[in-house]
Protein backbone atom coordinates (compact mmCIF):
# COMPACT_ATOMS: atom_id res chain seq x y z
CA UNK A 1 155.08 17.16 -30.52
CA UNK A 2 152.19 14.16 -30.36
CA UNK A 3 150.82 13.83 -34.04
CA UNK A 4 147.05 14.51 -33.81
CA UNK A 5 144.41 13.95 -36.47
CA UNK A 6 141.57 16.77 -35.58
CA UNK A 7 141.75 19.87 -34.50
CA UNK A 8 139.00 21.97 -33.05
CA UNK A 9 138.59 25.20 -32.91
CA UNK A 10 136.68 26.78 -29.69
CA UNK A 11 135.79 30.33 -29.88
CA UNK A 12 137.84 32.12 -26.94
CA UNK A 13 134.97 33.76 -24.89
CA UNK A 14 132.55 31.01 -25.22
CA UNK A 15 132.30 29.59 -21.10
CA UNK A 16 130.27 27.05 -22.29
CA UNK A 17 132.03 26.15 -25.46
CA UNK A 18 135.21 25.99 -23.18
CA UNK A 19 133.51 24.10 -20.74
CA UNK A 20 132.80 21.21 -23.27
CA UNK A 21 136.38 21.30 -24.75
CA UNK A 22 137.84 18.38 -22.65
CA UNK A 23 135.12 15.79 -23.82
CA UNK A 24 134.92 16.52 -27.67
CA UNK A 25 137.94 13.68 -28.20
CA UNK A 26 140.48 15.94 -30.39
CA UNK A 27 143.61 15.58 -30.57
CA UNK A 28 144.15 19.28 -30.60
CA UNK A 29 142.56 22.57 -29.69
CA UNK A 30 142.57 26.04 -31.11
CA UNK A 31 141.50 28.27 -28.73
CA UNK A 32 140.41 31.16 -30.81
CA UNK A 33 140.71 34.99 -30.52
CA UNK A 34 140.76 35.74 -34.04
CA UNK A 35 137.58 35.54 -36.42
CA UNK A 36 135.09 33.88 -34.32
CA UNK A 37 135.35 36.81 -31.70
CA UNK A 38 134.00 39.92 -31.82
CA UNK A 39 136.37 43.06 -31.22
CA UNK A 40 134.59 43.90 -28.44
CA UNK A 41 135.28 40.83 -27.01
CA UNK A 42 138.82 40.29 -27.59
CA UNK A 43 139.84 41.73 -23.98
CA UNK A 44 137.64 39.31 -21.96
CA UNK A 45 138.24 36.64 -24.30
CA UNK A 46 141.98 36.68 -23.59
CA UNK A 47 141.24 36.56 -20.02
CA UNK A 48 138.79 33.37 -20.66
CA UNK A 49 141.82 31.67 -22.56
CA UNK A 50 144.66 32.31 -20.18
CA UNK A 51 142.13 31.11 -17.47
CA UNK A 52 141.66 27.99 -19.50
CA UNK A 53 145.32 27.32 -20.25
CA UNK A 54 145.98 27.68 -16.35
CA UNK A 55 143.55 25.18 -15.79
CA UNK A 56 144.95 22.75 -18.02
CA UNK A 57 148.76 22.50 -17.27
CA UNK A 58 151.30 21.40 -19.70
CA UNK A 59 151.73 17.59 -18.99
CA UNK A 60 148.19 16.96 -17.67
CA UNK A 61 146.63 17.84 -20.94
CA UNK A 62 144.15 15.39 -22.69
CA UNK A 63 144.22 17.63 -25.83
CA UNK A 64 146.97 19.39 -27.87
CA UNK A 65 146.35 23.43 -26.66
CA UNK A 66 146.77 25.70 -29.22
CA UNK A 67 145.46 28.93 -29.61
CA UNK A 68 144.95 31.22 -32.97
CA UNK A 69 145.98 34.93 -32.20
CA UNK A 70 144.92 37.96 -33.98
CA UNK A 71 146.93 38.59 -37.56
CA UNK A 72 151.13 40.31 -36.87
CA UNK A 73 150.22 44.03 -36.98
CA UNK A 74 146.29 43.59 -36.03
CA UNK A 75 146.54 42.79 -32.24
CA UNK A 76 148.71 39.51 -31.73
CA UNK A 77 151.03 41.09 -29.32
CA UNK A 78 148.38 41.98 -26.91
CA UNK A 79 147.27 38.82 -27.61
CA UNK A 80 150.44 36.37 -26.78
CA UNK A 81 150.88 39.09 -24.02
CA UNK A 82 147.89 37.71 -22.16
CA UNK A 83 147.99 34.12 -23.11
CA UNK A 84 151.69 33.00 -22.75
CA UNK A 85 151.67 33.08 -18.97
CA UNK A 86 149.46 30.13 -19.23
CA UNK A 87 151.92 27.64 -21.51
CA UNK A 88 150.27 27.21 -24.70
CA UNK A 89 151.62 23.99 -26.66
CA UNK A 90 151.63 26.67 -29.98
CA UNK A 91 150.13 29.49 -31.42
CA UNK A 92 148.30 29.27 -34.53
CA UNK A 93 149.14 32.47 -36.73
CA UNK A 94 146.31 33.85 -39.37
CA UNK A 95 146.73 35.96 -42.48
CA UNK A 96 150.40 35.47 -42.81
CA UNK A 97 152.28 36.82 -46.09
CA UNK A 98 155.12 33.95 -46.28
CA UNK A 99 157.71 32.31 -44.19
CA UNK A 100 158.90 35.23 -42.65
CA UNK A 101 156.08 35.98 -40.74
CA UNK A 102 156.29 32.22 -39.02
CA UNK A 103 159.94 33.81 -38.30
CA UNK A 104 158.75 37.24 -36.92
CA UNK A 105 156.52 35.67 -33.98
CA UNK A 106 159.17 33.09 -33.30
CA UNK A 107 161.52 36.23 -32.40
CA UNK A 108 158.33 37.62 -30.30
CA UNK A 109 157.85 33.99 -28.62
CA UNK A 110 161.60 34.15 -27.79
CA UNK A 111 160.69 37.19 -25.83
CA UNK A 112 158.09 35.71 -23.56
CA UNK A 113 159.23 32.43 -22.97
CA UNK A 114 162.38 34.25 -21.74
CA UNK A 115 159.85 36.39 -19.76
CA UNK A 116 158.15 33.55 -18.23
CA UNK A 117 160.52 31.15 -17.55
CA UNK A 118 159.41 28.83 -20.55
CA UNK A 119 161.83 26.34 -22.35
CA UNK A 120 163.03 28.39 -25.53
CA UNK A 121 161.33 26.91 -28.46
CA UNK A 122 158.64 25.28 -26.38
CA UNK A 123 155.66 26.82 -28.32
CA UNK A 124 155.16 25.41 -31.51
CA UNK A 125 153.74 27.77 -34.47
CA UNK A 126 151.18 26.61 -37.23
CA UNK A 127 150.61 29.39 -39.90
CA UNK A 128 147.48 29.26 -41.50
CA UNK A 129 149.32 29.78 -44.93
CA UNK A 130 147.06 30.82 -47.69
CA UNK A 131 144.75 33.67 -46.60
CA UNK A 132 146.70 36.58 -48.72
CA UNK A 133 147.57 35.75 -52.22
CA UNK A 134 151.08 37.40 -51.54
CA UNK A 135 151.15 33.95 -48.85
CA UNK A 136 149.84 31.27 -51.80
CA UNK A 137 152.53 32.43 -54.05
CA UNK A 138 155.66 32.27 -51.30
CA UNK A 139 154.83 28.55 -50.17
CA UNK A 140 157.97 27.23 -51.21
CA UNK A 141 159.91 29.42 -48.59
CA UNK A 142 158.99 27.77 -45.68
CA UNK A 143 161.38 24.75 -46.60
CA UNK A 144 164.37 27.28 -47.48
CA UNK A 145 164.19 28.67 -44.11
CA UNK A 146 164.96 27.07 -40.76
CA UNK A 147 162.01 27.48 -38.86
CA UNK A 148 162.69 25.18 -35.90
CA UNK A 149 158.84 26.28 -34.49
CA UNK A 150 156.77 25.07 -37.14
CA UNK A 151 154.31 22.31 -36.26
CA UNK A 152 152.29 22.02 -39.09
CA UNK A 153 150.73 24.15 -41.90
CA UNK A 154 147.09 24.46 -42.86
CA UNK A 155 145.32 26.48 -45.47
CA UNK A 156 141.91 28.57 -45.54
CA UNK A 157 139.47 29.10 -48.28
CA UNK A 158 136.91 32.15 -46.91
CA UNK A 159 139.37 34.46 -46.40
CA UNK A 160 141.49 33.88 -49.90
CA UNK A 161 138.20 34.04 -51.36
CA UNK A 162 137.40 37.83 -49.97
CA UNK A 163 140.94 39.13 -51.12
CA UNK A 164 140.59 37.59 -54.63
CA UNK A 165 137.32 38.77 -54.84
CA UNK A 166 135.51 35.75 -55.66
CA UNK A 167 132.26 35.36 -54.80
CA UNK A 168 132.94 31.68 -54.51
CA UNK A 169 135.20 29.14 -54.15
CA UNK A 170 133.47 26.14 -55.35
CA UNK A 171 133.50 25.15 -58.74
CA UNK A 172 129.62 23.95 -60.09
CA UNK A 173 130.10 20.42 -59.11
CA UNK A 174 130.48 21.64 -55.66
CA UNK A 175 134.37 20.61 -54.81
CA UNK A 176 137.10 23.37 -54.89
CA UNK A 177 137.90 25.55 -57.94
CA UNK A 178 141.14 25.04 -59.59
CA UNK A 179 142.75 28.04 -57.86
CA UNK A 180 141.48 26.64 -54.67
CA UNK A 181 142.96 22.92 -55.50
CA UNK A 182 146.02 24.55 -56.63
CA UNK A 183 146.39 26.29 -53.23
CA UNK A 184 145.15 23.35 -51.48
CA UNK A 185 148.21 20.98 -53.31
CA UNK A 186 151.11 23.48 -52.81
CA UNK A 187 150.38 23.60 -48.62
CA UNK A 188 150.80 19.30 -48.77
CA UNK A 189 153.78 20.26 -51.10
CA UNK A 190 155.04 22.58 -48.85
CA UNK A 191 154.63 21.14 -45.25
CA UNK A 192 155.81 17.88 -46.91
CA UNK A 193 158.84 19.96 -47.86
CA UNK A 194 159.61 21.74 -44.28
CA UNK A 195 159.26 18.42 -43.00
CA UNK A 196 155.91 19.16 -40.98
CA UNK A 197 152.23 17.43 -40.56
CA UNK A 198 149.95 18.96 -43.20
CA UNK A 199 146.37 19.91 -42.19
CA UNK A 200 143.58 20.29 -44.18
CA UNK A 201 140.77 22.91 -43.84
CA UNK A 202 137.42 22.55 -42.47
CA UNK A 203 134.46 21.36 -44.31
CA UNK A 204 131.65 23.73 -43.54
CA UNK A 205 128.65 21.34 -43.24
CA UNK A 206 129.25 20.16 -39.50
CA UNK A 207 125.70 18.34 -40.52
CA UNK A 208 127.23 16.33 -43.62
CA UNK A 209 128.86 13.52 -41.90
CA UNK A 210 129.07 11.33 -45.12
CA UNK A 211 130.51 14.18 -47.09
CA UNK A 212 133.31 14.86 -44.47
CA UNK A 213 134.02 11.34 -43.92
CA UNK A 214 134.20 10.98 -47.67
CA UNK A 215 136.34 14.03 -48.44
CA UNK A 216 138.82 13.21 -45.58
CA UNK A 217 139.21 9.62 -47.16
CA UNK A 218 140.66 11.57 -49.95
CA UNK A 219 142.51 14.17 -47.88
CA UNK A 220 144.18 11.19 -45.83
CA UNK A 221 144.64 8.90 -49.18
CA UNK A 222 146.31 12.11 -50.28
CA UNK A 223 149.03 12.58 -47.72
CA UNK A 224 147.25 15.12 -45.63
CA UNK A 225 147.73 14.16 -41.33
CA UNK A 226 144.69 15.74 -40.45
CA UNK A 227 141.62 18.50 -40.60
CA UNK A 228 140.61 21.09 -38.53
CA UNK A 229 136.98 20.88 -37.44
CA UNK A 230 134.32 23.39 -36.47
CA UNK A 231 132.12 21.31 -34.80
CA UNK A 232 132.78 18.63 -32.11
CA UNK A 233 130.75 16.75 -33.80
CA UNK A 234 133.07 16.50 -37.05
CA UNK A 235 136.03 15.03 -34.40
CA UNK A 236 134.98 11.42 -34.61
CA UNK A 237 134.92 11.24 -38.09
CA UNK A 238 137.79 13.52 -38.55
CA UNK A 239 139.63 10.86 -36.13
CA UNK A 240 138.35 7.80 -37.89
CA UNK A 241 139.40 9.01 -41.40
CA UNK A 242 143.13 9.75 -40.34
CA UNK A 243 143.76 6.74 -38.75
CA UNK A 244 144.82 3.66 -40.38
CA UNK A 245 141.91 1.26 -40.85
CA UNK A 246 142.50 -2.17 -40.40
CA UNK A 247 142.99 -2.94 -43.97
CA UNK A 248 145.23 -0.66 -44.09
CA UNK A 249 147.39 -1.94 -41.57
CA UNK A 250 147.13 -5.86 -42.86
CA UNK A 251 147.98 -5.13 -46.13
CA UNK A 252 151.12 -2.92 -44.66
CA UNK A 253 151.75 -5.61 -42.53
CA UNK A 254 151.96 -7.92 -45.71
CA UNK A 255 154.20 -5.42 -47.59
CA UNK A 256 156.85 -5.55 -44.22
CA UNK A 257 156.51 -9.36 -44.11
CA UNK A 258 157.12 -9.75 -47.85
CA UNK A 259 160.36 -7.68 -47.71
CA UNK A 260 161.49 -9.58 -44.06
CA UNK A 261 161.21 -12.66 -46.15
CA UNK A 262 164.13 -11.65 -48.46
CA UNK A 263 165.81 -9.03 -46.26
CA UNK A 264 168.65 -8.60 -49.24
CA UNK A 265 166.22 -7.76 -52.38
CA UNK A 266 165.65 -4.61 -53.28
CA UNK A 267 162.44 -5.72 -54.85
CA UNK A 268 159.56 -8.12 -53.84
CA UNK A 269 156.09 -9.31 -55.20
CA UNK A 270 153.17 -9.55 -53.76
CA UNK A 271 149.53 -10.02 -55.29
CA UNK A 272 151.01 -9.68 -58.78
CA UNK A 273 152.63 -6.11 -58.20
CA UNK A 274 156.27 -5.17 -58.22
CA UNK A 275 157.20 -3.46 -54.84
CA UNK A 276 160.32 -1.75 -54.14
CA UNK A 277 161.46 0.17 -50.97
CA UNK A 278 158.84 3.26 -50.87
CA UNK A 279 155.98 0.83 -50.53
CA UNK A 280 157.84 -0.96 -47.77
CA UNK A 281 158.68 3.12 -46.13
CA UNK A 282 155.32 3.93 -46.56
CA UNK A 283 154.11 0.38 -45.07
CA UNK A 284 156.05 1.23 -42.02
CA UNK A 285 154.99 4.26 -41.98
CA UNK A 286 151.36 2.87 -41.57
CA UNK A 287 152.26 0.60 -39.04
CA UNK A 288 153.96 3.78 -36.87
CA UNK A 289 150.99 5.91 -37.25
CA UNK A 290 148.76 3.09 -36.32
CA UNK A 291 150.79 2.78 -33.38
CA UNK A 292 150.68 6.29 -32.19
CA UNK A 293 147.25 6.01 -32.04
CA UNK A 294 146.32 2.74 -29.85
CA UNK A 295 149.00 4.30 -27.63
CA UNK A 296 147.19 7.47 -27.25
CA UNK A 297 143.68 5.95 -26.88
CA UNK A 298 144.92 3.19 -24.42
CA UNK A 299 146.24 6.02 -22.22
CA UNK A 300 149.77 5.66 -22.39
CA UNK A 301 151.42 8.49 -24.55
């Protein structure tokens, strides 16, 4: 699966919304039929969203198609019912209690991509892994289980927030409350662990564009691949931030050429600092990610 940096969700019975998907420049898109629409809707909504999928086919996608289905025992079988038909890339899964949720919808997708004729294991899952304290405390299970779906993992605030009972999740400075960052850290620590991109959660000012560029600086500095946005107009930024900036890539480039230049050390200086080989992994790394990019932009992957 093609690394992508934003990800944008799109309520799943907005036409117009939909209609303005394919020019908002994410990487990916969650095509929602969870929390941003209304029971009432949720029939004609999955009808909007299989109509969508249809008229984007796997392979002539610009975007990453994803869509977030109702919670395991609230709806998400009517849900994948009515959406698989059109090829999804994954399924994003809400409200999850640990791994073994991720494992129960893998059996259901099993099921319909035998159904339809799909490639087994062709849709990808990202659980949305802290909305239940029962999930924040089971983090660690998702790298002791083999889970050949998983994508990615991201994390959610609100909804943490209602079943703690907080009545905020901001500390008075304005940034997360320790049992916020401490939830925050263990989904890095635990994607990083499963092996998977980690994605951090939305920042709820979509009118803010120095504070998200800012705070996904330090998401990106941190280890974290990408954000989710609720805005299109959060994606460039979003983008921006999780790419490699060009001093980023010259000083990785200096790193590589430092190490070429004695291929047999273990060790190298440069600028006065002692380097060993996880500066010159994380150098390539750089350079890789960089790459994916300017491929993706240019046209060609």
């Amino acid at each position: 699966m093609t690394a992508a940096r934003s990800w944008l969700f799109i309520p799943g019975d907005s036409e117009k919304k939909l209609g303005k998907a394919d020019a908002t420049g994410a990487d990916a898109l969650i095509v929602d039929l969870e929390d941003s629409v209304a029971p009432a809707h949720k029939a004609e909504a999955r009808i909007m969203v299989l109509a969508f999928l249809k008229a984007h086919t796997p392979g002539q996608r610009s975007a990453q198609l994803y869509v977030r289905i109702n919670p395991l025992d609230e709806g998400a079988l009517e849900d994948l019912a009515a959406v698989m038909p059109g090829m999804p890339d994954g399924i994003m899964l809400p409200k999850i209690f640990g791994a073994g949720c991720v494992e129960r919808l893998s059996h259901y997708l099993d099921a319909f991509e035998a159904a339809g004729g799909i490639a087994r294991g062709a849709t990808r899952i990202i659980p949305v892994a802290t909305e239940t304290p029962r999930a924040a405390l089971t983090l660690a299970g998702f790298s002791e289980r083999r889970l050949p779906r998983l994508s990615a993992m991201t994390w959610g605030a609100e909804d943490l927030s209602t079943a703690l009972g907080a009545t905020t999740n901001l500390g008075s400075d304005g940034q997360w409350s320790l049992v916020y960052q401490i939830t925050r850290a263990s989904v890095l620590l635990a994607a990083k662990a499963a092996g998977v991109a980690a994605i951090d959660t939305l920042y709820a000012d979509f009118r803010d564009d120095a504070g998200l560029r800012a705070s996904c600086r330090v998401g990106a500095a941190e280890g974290f691949d990408g954000r989710i946005a609720i805005h299109p107009a959060q994606v460039s930024a979003i983008n921006a931030c999780f790419t490699p900036s060009d001093d980023d890539i010259a000083h990785a480039m200096r790193v590589i050429a430092a190490f070429d230049a004695t291929p047999d050390a273990g060790t190298v200086g440069l600028d006065g600092i002692m380097l060993d080989i996880p500066h010159l992994k994380q150098a390539q790394a750089v350079i890789a990610k960089h790459a994916t990019f300017v491929r993706r932009s240019s046209g060609s992957g």
